[in-house]
N, C-alpha and C. Protein backbone atom coordinates (compact mmCIF):
# COMPACT_ATOMS: atom_id res chain seq x y z
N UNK A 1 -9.05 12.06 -72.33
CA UNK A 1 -10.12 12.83 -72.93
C UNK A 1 -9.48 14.03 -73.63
N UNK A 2 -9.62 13.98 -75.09
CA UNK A 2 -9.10 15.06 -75.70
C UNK A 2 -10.20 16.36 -75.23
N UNK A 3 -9.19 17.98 -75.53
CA UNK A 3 -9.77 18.98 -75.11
C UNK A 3 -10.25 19.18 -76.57
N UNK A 4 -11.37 19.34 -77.29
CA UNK A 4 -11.48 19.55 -78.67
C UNK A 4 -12.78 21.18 -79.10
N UNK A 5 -13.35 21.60 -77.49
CA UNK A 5 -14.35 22.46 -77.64
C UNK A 5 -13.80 23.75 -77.06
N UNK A 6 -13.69 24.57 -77.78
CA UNK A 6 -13.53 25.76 -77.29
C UNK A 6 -14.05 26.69 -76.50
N UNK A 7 -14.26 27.53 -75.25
CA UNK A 7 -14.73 28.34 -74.90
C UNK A 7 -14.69 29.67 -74.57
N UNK A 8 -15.21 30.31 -74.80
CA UNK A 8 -14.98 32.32 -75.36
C UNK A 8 -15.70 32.63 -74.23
N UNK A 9 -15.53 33.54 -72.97
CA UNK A 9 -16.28 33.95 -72.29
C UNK A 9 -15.55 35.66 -72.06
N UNK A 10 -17.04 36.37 -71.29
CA UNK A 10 -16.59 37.41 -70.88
C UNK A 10 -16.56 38.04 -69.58
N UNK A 11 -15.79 38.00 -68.91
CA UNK A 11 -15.66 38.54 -67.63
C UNK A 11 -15.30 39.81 -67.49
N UNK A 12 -15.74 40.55 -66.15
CA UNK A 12 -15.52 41.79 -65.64
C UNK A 12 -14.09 42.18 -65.99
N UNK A 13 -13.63 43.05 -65.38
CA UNK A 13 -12.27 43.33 -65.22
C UNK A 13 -11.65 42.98 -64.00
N UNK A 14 -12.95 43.22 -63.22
CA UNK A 14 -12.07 42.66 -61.49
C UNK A 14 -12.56 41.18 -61.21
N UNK A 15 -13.21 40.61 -62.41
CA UNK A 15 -13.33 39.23 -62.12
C UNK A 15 -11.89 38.41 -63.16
N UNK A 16 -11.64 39.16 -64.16
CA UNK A 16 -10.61 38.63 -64.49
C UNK A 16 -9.28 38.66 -63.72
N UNK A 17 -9.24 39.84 -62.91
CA UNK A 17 -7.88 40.07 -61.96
C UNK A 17 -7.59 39.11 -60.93
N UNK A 18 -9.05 38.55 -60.38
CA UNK A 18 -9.26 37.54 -59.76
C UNK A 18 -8.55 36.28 -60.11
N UNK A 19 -9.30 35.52 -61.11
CA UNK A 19 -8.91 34.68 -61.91
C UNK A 19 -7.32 34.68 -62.68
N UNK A 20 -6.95 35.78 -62.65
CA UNK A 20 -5.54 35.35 -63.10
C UNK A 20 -4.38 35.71 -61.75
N UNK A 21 -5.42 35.96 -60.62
CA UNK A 21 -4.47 36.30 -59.20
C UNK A 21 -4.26 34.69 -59.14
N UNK A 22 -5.64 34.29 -58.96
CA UNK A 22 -5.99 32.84 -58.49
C UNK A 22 -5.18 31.94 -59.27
N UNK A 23 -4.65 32.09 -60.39
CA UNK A 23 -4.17 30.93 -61.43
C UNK A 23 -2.46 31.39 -61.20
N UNK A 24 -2.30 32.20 -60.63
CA UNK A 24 -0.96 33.01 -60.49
C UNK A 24 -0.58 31.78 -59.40
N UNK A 25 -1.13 31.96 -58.12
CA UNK A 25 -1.14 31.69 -56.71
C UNK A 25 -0.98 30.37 -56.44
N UNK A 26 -1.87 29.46 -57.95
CA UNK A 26 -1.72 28.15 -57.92
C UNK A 26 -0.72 27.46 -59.34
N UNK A 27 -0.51 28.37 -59.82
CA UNK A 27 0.49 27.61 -60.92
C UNK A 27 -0.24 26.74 -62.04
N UNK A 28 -1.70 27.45 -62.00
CA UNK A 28 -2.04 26.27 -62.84
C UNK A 28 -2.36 27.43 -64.56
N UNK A 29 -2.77 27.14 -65.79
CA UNK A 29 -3.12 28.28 -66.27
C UNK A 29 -4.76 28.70 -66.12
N UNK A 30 -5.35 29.06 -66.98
CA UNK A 30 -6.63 29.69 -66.80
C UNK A 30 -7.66 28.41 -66.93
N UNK A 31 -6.67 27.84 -68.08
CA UNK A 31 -8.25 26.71 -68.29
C UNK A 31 -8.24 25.82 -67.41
N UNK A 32 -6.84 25.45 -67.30
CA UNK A 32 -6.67 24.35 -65.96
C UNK A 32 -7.36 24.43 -64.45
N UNK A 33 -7.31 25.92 -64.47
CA UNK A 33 -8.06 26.24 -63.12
C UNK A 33 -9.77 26.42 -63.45
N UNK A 34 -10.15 27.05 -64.46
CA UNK A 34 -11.43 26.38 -64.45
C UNK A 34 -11.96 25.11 -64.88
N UNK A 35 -11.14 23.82 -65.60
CA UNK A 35 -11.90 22.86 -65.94
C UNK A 35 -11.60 22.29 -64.04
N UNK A 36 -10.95 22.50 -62.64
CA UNK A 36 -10.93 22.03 -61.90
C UNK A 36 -12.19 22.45 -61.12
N UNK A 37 -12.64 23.67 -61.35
CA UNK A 37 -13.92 23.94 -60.71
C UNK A 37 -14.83 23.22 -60.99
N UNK A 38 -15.22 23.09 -62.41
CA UNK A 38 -15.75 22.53 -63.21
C UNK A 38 -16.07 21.20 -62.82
N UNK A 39 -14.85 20.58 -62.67
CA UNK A 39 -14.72 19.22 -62.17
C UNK A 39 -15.38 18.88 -60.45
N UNK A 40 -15.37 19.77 -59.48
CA UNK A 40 -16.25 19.92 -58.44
C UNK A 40 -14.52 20.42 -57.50
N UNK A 41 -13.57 20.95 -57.98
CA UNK A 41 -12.64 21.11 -56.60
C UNK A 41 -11.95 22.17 -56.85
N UNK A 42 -11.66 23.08 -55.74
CA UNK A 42 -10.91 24.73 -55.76
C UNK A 42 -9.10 24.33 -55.61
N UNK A 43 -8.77 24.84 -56.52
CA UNK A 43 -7.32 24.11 -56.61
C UNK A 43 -6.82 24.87 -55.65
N UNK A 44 -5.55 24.80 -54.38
CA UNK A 44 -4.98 25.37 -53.71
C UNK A 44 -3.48 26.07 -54.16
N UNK A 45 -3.44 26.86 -53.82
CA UNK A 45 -2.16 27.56 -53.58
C UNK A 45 -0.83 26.68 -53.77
N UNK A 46 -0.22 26.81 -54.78
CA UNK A 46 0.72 26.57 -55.26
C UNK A 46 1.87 26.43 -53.47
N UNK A 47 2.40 25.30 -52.86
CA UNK A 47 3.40 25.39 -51.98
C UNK A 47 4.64 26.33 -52.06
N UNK A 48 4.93 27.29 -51.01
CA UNK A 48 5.86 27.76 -51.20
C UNK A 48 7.40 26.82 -50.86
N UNK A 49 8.40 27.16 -51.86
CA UNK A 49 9.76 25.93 -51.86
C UNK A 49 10.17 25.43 -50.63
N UNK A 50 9.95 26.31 -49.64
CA UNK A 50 10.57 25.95 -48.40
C UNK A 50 9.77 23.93 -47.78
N UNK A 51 8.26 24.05 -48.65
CA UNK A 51 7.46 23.07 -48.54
C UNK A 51 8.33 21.58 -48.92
N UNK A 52 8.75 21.96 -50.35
CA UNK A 52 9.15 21.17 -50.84
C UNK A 52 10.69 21.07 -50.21
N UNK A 53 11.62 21.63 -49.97
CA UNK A 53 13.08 21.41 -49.25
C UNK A 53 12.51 20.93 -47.59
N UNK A 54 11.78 20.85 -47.28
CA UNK A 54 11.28 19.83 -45.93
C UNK A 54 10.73 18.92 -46.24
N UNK A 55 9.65 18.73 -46.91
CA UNK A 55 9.58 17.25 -47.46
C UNK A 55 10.52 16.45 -48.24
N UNK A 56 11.62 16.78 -48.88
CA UNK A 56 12.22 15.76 -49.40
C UNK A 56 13.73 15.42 -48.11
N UNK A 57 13.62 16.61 -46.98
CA UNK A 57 14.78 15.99 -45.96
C UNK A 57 13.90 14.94 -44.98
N UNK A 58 12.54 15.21 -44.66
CA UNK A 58 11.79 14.31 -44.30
C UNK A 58 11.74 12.75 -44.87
N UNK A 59 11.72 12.95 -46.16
CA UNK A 59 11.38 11.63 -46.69
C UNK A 59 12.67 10.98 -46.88
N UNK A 60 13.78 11.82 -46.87
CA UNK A 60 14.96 11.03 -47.11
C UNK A 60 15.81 10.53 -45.63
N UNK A 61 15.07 11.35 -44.62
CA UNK A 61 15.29 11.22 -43.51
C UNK A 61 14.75 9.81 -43.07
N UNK A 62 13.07 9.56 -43.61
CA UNK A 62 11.96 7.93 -43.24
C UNK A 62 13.34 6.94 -43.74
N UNK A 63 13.91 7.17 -44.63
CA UNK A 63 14.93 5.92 -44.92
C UNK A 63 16.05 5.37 -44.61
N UNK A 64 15.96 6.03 -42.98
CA UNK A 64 16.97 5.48 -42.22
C UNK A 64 16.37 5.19 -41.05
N UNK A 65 14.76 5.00 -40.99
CA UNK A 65 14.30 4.77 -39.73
C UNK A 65 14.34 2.94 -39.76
N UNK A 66 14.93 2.30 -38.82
CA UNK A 66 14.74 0.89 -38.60
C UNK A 66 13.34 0.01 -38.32
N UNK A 67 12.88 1.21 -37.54
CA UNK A 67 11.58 0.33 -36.63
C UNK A 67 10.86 0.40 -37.85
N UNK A 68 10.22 -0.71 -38.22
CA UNK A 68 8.77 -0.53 -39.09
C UNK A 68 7.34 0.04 -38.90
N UNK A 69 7.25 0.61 -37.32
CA UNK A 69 5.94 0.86 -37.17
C UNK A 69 6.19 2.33 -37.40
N UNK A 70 7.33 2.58 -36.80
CA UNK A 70 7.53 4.14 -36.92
C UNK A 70 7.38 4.62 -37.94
N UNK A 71 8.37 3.71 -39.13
CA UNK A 71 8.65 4.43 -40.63
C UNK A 71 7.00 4.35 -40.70
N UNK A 72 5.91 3.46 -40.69
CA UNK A 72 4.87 3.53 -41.38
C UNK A 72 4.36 4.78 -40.88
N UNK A 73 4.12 4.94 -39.73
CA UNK A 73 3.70 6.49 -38.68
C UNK A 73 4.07 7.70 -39.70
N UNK A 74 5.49 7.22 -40.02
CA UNK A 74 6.06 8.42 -40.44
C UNK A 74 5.91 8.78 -41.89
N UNK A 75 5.75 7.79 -42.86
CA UNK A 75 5.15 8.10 -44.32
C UNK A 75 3.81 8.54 -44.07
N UNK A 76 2.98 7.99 -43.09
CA UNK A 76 1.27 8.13 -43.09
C UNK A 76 1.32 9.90 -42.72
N UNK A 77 2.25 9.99 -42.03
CA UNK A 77 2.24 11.81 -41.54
C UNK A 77 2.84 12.44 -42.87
N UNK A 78 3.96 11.94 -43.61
CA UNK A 78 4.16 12.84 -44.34
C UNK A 78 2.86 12.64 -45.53
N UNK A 79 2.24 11.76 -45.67
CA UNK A 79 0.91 11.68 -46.84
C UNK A 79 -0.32 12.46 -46.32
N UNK A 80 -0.38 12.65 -45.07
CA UNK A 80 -1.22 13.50 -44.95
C UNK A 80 -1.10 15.01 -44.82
N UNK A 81 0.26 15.48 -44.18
CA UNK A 81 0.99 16.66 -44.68
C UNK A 81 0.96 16.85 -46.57
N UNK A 82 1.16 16.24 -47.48
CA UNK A 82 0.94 16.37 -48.56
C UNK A 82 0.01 16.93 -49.19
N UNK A 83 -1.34 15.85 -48.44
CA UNK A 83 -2.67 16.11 -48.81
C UNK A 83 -3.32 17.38 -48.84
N UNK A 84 -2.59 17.82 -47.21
CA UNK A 84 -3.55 18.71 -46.74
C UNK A 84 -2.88 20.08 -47.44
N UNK A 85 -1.61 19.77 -48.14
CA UNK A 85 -0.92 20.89 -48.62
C UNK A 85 -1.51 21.59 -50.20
N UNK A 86 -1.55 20.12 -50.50
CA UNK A 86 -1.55 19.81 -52.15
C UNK A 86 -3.15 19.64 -52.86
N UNK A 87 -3.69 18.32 -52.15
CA UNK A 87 -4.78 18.24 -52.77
C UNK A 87 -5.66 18.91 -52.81
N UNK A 88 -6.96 19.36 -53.88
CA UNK A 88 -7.55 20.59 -53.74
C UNK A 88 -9.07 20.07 -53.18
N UNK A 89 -9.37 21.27 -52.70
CA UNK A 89 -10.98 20.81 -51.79
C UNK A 89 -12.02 20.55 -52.41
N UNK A 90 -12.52 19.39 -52.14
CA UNK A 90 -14.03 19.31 -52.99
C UNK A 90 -15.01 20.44 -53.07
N UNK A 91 -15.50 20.57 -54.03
CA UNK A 91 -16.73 21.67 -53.69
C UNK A 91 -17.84 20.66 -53.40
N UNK A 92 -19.09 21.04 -52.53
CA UNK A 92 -19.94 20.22 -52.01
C UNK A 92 -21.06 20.77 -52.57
N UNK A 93 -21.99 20.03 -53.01
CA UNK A 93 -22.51 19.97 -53.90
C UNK A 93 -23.99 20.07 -53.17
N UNK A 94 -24.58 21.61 -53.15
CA UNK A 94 -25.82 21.88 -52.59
C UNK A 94 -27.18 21.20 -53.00
């Protein structure tokens, strides 16, 4: 879906400080973080690196596990560690 409509708005001053704390925090830019509201979900907080240098000794670690039930145990934990890191929360819809 091309972006082709423009939008001009005006916010406070401490609603903009907000909004560019919030877009700071998550790495995303301004529009990105509101077309996600938009879309129904509050984007989360950008992981701090230490996130990412444990998940990739984790995952490089699953590839020396033999047992198959384990490794599966053990990708299903690191996908939900991901999730709960990464993916952003639905907004629920009153």
């Amino acid at each position: 879906m091309g972006k082709t409509v423009k939008l001009t708005i005006r916010l406070s001053p401490e609603d903009m400080a907000l909004l560019k704390s919030r877009t700071t925090k998550t790495r995303l830019s301004q529009s990105g973080y509101l077309r996600a509201l938009i879309r129904g979900y509050v984007p989360k907080a950008y992981p701090p690196e230490i996130y990412f240098e444990v998940l990739q000794k984790l995952n490089r670690a699953s590839g020396t596990v033999a047992d198959p039930v384990i490794y599966r145990e053990l990708l299903g934990a690191l996908r939900t560690l991901q999730e709960a890191v990464t993916v952003p929360a639905k907004i629920e819809d009153t």
